[in-house]
Protein backbone atom coordinates (compact mmCIF):
# COMPACT_ATOMS: atom_id res chain seq x y z
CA UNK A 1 131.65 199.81 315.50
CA UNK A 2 131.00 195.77 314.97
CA UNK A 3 134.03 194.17 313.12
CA UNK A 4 132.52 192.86 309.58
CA UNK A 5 132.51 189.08 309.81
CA UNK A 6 133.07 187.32 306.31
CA UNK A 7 133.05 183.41 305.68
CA UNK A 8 136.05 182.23 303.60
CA UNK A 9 135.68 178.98 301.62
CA UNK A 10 138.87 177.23 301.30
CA UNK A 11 142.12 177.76 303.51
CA UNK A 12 144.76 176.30 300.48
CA UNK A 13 148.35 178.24 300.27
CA UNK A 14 146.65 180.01 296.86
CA UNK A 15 143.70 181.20 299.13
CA UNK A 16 145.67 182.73 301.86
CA UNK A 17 146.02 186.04 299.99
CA UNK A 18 142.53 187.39 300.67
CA UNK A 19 142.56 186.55 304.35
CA UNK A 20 145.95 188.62 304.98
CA UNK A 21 143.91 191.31 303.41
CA UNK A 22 141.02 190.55 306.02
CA UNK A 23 143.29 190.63 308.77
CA UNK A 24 145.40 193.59 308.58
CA UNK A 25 141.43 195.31 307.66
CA UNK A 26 140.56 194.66 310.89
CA UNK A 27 137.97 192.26 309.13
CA UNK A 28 137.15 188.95 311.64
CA UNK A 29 137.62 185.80 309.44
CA UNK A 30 136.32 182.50 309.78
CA UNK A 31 137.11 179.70 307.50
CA UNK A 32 135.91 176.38 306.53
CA UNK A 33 137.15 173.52 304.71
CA UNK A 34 137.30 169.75 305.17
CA UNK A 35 141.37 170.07 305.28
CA UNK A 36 141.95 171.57 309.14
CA UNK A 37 145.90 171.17 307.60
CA UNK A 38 145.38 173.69 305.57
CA UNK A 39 147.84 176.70 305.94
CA UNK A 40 145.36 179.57 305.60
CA UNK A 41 143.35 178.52 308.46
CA UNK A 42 146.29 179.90 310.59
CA UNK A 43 144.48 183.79 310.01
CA UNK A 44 141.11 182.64 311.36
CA UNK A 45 139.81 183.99 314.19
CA UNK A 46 137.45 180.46 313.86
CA UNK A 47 137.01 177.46 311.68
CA UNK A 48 134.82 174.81 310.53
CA UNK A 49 135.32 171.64 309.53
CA UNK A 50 133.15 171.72 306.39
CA UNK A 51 133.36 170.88 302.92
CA UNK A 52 133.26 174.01 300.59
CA UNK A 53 130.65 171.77 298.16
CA UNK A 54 128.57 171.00 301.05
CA UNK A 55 125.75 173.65 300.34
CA UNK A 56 123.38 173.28 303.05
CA UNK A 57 126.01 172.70 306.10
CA UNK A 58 128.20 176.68 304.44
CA UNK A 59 124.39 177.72 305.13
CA UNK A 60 124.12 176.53 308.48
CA UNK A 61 127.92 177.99 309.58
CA UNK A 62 127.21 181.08 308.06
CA UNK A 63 123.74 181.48 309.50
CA UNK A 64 124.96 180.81 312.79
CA UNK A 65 128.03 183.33 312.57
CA UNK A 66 125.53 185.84 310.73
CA UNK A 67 128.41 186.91 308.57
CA UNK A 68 128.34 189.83 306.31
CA UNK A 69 129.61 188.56 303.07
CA UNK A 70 131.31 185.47 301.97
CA UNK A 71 134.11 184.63 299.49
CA UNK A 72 135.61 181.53 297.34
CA UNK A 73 138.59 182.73 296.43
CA UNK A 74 140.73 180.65 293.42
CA UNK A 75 137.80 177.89 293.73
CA UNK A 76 135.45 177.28 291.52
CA UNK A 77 133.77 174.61 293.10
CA UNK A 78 133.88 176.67 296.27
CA UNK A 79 131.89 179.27 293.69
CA UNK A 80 128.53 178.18 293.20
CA UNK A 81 127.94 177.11 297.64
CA UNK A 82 129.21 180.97 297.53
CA UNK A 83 126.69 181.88 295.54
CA UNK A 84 124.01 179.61 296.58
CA UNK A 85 124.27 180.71 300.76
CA UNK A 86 124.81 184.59 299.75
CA UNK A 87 120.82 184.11 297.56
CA UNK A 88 119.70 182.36 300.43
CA UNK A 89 120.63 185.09 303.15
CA UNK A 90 120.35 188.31 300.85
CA UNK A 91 124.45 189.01 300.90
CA UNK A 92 126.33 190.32 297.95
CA UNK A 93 127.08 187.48 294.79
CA UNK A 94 125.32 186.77 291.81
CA UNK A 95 122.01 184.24 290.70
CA UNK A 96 122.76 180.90 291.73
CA UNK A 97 122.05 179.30 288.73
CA UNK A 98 124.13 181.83 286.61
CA UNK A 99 127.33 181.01 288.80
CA UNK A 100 126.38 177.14 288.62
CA UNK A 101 126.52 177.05 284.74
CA UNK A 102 129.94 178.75 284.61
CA UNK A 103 131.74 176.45 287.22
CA UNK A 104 130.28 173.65 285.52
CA UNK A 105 131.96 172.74 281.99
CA UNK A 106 128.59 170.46 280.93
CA UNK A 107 126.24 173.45 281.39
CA UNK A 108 128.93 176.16 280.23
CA UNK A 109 129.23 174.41 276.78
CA UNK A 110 124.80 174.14 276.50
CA UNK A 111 124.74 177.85 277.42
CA UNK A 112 127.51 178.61 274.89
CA UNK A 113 125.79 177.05 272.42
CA UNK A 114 122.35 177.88 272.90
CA UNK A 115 123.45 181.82 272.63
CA UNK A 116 125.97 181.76 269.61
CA UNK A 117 129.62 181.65 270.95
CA UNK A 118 131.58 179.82 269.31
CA UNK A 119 132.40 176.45 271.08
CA UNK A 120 133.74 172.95 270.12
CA UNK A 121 131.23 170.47 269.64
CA UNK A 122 130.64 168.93 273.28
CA UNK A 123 129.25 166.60 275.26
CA UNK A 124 128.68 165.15 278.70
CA UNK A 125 128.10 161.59 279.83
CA UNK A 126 127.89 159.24 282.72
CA UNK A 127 128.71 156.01 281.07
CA UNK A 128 132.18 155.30 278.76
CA UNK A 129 129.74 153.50 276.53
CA UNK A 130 127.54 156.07 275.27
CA UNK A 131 131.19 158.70 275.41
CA UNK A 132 132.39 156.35 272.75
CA UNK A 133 129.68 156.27 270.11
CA UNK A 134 129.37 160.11 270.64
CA UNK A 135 133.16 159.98 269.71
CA UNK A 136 132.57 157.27 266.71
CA UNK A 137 130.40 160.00 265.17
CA UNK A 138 132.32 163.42 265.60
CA UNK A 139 136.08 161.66 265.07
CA UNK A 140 139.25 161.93 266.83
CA UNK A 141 141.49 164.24 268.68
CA UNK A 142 139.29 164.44 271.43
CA UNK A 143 139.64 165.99 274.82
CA UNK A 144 138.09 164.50 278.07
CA UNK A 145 137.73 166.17 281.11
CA UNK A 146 135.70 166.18 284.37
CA UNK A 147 132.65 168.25 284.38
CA UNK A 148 132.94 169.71 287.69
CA UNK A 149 136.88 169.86 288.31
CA UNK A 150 139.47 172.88 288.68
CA UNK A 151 143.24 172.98 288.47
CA UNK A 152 143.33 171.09 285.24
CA UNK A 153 142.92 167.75 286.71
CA UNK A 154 141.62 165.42 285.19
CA UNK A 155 142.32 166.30 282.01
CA UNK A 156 143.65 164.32 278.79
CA UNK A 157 144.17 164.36 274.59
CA UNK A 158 142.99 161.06 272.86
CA UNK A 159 143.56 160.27 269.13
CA UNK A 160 141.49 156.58 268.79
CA UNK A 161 138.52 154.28 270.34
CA UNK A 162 141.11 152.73 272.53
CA UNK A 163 142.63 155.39 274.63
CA UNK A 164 138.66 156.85 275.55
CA UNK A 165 137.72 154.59 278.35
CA UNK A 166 141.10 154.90 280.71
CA UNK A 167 140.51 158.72 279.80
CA UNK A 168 136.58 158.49 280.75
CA UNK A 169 137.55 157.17 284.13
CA UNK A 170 140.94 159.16 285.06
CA UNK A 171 138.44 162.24 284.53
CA UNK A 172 135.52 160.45 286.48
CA UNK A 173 138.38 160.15 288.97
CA UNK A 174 138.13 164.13 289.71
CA UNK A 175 134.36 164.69 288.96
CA UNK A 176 131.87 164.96 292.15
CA UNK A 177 129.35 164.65 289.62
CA UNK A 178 130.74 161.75 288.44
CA UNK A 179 130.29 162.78 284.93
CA UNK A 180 132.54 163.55 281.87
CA UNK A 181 132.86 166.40 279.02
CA UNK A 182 134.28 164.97 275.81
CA UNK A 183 134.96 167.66 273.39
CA UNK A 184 136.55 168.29 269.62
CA UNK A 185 139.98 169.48 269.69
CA UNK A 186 140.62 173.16 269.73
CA UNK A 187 143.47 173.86 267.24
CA UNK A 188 144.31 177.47 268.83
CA UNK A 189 146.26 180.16 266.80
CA UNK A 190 148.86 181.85 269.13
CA UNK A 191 148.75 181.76 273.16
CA UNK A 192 145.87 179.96 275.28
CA UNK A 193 144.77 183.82 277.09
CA UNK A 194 144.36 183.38 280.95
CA UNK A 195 144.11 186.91 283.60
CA UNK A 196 141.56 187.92 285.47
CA UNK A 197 139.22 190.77 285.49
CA UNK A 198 136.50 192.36 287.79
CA UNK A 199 132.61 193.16 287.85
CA UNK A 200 131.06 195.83 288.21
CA UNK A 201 126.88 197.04 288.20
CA UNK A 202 127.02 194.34 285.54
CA UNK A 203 129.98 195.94 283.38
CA UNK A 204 133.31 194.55 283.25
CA UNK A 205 135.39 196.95 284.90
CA UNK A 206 138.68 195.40 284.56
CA UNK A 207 140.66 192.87 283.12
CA UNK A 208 144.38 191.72 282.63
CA UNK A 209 145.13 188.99 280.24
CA UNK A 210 148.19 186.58 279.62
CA UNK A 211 150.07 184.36 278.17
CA UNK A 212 149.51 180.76 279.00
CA UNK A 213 152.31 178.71 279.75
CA UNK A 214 152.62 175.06 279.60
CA UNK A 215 155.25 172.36 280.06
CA UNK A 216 155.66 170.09 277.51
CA UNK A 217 157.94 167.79 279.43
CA UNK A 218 154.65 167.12 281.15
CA UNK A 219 150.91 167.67 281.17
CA UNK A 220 150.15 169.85 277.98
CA UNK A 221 147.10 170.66 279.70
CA UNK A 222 148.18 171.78 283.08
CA UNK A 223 149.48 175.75 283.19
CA UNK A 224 152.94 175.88 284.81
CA UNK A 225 152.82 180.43 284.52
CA UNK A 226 151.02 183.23 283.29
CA UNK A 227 152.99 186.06 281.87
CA UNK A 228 151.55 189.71 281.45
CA UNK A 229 150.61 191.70 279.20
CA UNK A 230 149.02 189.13 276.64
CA UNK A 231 150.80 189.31 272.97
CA UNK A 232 147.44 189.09 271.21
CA UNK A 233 146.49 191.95 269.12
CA UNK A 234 144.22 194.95 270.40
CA UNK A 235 141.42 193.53 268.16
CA UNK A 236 141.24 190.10 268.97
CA UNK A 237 141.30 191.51 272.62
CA UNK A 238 138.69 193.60 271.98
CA UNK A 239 136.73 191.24 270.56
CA UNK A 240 136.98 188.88 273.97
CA UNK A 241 135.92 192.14 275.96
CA UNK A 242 132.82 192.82 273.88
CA UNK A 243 132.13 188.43 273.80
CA UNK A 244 132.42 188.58 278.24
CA UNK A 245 130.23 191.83 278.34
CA UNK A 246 127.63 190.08 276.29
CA UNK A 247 127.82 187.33 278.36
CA UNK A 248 127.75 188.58 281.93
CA UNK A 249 124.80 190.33 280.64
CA UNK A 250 122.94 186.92 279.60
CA UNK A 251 123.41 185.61 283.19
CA UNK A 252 123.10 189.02 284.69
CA UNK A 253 126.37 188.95 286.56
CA UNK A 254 126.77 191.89 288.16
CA UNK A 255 129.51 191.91 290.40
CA UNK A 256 132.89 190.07 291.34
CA UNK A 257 136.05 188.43 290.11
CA UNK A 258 136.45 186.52 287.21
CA UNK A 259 139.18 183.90 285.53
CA UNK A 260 139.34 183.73 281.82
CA UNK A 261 140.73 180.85 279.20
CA UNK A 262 140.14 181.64 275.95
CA UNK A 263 141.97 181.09 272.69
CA UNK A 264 141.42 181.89 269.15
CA UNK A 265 141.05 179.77 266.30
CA UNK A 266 143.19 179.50 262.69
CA UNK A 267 140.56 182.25 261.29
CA UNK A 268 141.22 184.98 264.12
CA UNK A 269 138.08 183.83 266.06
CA UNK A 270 137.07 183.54 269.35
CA UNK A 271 136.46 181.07 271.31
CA UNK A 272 135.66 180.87 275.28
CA UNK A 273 137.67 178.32 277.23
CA UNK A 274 136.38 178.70 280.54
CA UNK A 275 135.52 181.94 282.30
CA UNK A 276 135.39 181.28 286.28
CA UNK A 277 133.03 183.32 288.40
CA UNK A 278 136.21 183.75 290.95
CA UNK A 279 139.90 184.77 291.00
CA UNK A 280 142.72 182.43 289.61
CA UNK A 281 144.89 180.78 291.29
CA UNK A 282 148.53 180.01 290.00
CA UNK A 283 149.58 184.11 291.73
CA UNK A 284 147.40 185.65 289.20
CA UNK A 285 145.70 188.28 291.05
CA UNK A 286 149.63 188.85 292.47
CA UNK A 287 151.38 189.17 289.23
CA UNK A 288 148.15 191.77 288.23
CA UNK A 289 149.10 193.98 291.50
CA UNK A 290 152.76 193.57 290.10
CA UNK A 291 151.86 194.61 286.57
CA UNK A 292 149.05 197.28 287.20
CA UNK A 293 149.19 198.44 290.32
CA UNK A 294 145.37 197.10 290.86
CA UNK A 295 144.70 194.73 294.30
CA UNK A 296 142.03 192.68 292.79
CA UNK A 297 142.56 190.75 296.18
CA UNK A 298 141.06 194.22 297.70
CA UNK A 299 138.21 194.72 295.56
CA UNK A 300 137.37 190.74 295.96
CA UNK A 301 136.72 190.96 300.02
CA UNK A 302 135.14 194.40 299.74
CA UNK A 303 132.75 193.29 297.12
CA UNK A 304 131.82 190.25 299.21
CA UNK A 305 130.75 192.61 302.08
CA UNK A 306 128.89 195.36 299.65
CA UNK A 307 131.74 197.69 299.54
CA UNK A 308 132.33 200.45 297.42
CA UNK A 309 134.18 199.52 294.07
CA UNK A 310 133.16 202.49 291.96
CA UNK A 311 137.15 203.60 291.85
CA UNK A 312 138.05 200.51 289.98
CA UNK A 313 138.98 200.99 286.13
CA UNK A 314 140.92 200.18 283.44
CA UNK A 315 144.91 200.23 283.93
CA UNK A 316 147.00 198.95 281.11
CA UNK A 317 150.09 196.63 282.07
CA UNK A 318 153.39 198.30 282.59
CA UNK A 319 156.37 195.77 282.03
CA UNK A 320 156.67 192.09 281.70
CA UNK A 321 156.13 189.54 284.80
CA UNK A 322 154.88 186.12 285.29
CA UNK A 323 154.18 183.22 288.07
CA UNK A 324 155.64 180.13 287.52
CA UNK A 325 154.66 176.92 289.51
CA UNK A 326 157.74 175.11 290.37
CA UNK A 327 157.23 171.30 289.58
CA UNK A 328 158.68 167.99 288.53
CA UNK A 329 158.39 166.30 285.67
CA UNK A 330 159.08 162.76 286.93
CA UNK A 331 157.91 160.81 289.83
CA UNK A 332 160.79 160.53 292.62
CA UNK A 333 162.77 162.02 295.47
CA UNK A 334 163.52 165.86 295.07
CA UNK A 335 167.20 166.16 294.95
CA UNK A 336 167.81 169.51 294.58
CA UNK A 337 166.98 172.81 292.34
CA UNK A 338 169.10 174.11 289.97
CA UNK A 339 169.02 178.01 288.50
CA UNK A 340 171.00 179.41 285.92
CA UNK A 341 172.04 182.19 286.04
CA UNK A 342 170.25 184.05 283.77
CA UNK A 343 166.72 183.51 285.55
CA UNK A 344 167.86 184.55 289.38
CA UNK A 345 168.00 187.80 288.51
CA UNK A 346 164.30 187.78 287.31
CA UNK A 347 162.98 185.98 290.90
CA UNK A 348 160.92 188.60 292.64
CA UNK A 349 159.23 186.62 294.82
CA UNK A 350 159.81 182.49 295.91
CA UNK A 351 157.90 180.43 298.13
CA UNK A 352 158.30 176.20 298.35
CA UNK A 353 156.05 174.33 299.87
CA UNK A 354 158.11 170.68 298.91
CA UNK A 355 161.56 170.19 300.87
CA UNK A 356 164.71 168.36 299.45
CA UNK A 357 164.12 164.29 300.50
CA UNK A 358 160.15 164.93 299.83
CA UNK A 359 158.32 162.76 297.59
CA UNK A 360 157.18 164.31 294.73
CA UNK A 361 154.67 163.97 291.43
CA UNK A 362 154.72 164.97 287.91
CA UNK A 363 152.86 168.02 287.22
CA UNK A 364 149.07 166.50 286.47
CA UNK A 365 147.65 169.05 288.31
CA UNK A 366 147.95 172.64 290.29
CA UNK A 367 147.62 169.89 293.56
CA UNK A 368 150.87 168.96 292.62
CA UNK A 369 152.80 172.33 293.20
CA UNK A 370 155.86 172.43 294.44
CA UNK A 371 156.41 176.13 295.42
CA UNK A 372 155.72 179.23 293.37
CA UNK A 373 157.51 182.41 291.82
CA UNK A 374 156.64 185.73 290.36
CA UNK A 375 159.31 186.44 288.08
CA UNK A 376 160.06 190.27 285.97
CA UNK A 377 161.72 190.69 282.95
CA UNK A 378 162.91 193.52 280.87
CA UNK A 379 161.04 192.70 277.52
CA UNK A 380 158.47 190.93 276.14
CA UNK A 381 160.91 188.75 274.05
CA UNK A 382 162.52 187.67 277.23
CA UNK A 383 159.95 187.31 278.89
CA UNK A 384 157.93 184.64 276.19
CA UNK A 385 161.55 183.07 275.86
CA UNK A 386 162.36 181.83 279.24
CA UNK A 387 158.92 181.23 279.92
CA UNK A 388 158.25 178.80 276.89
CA UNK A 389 161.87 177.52 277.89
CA UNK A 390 162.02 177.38 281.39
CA UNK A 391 163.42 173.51 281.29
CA UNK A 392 166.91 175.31 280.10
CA UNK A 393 166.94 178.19 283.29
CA UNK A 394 165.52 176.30 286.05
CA UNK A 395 165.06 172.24 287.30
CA UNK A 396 163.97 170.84 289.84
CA UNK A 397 166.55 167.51 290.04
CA UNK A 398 164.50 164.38 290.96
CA UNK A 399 166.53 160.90 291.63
């Protein structure tokens, strides 16, 4: 029997979980990216130096290797080429232009909009100038962020006239489009709601949500953990299953992964953040496996090559677990990492990818990762307490 041959788009550390998978299937994997660094290109049987954005030149590799499925894992730009090359050569995905509008935040926010979800008012420019009278006119907070980014870069709160144009270009700074959303601030009730859920014959199969985590030493933007299960109530959870269904049925997606932000407003609303037509990075799909026994890593690959994912249903979470991306706060050397002792016994799983005498970043963006850790906990409550806390049971020392 021929080996089925799928084309991976992006070899990062988050995407290397998919091509294990691959591997120990028996699956041959070939990879492309513009980074021939990157780790994940170590489980390749072949690779190609090609940029994941780079539409036509995916089409040409995967012509040429007549593969039988193709993936972007954790990528949304990574997404739409997916999308784009499986239309052109008749593999499994979903429309083109359906995938486009959700990896982009410009069209997202039109198609919200133009179907009745409720969204911030929105808008996307090219020039600074014509950003700031949009902003003179709808009033201040505002958020700005690249159109066409992932990994929270980019991204920035600004209260006045005279903090938009550094924003403008910091985001322009992270948009291939060179273009910038500038948005009304969301004033959320409760947790931002990240997780991950699956597609499929249209319906949405599965789903996991979370608690999103942020650091506000640092970015306020940039998630440092999910922990599972969400502490949102059944209904307003309900209410975000019924508002995706509706949606994947608008842009007829039928099959797949998807990565949810969403929050809820002061009056128990709700509101879509982003919903990703791939799985999230940050160990989500891992800290699912963890909390539901489901391998949405396994039902990602075998979708991609038309398998079977009729078995996949609902499963509820049982206990408490998290990732947490370890990170600095400051510019500087990293000295060392300190744990108390009340959070190593809640380290499953550690991986760092920065070594002591390394240069490292504040946390601006997932880029600027230091190493990663799925973490269990005995209760809810301790779970939501170390992990809006984490500054008291875990540092990394910069000098």
């Amino acid at each position: 029997m021929t080996r089925k041959k799928i084309l991976f788009l992006g070899g990062s550390k988050f995407q290397i979980p998919p091509l294990v998978y691959s591997k120990r299937k028996g699956y041959e994997v070939i990879t492309c990216d513009y980074l021939p660094e990157n780790p994940g290109h170590k489980y390749a049987d072949k690779y190609y130096n090609v940029s994941t954005t780079d539409h036509e030149a995916v089409l040409k590799v995967a012509s040429k290797e007549k593969v039988d499925g193709i993936v972007a894992y954790a990528s949304d730009p990574a997404a739409a080429t997916q999308a784009y090359v499986a239309n052109k050569l008749g593999l499994p995905s979903n429309p083109y232009e359906s995938v486009k509008i959700l990896s982009r935040k410009d069209l997202f926010r039109d198609f919200l909009n133009k179907n009745g979800f409720l969204t911030p008012k929105s808008m996307s420019f090219y020039l600074s100038a014509e950003a700031l009278e949009w902003a003179n006119e709808t009033g201040y907070p505002l958020i700005v962020k690249p159109v066409d980014s992932s990994g929270s870069k980019g991204v920035k709160k600004i209260y006045g006239n005279d903090e938009l144009s550094d924003a403008f270009k910091y985001a322009l700074q992270y948009s291939r489009e060179g273009k910038v959303t500038v948005e009304e601030y969301f004033l959320r009730d409760g947790y931002q709601i990240a997780g991950d859920g699956f597609v499929v014959n249209g319906k949405l199969a599965f789903r996991c949500w979370a608690n999103e985590h942020f650091d506000k030493q640092c970015n306020p933007f940039v998630p440092i953990g999910e922990s599972f299960p969400s502490a949102m109530t059944d209904k307003t959870l309900n209410q975000a299953h019924s508002e995706t269904e509706r949606l994947l049925e608008l842009l007829d997606i039928r099959t797949g992964a998807l990565n949810f932000d969403f929050h809820y407003n002061r009056d128990g609303d709700f509101s879509f953040l982003e919903l990703g037509p791939r799985n999230g990075g940050n160990l989500i799909p891992e800290v699912i496996k963890y909390s539901t026994g489901v391998d949405l890593v396994k039902y990602t690959v075998e979708a991609a090559i038309g398998g079977d994912c009729a078995g996949l249903e609902m499963k509820e979470s049982n206990g408490y677990y998290s990732s947490y991306m370890v990170h600095a706060v400051n510019d500087g050397i990293m000295d060392s990492i300190w744990y108390s002792n009340e959070i190593r016994k809640n380290i499953i799983e550690e991986t760092m990818y920065c070594n002591i005498g390394e240069s490292v970043k504040k946390f601006n963006g997932s880029n600027e990762t230091l190493g990663t850790m799925i973490l269990g906990f005995e209760s809810e409550l301790e779970m939501l307490d170390k992990m809006d806390n984490m500054e008291k049971y875990f540092k990394v020392m910069i000098k």
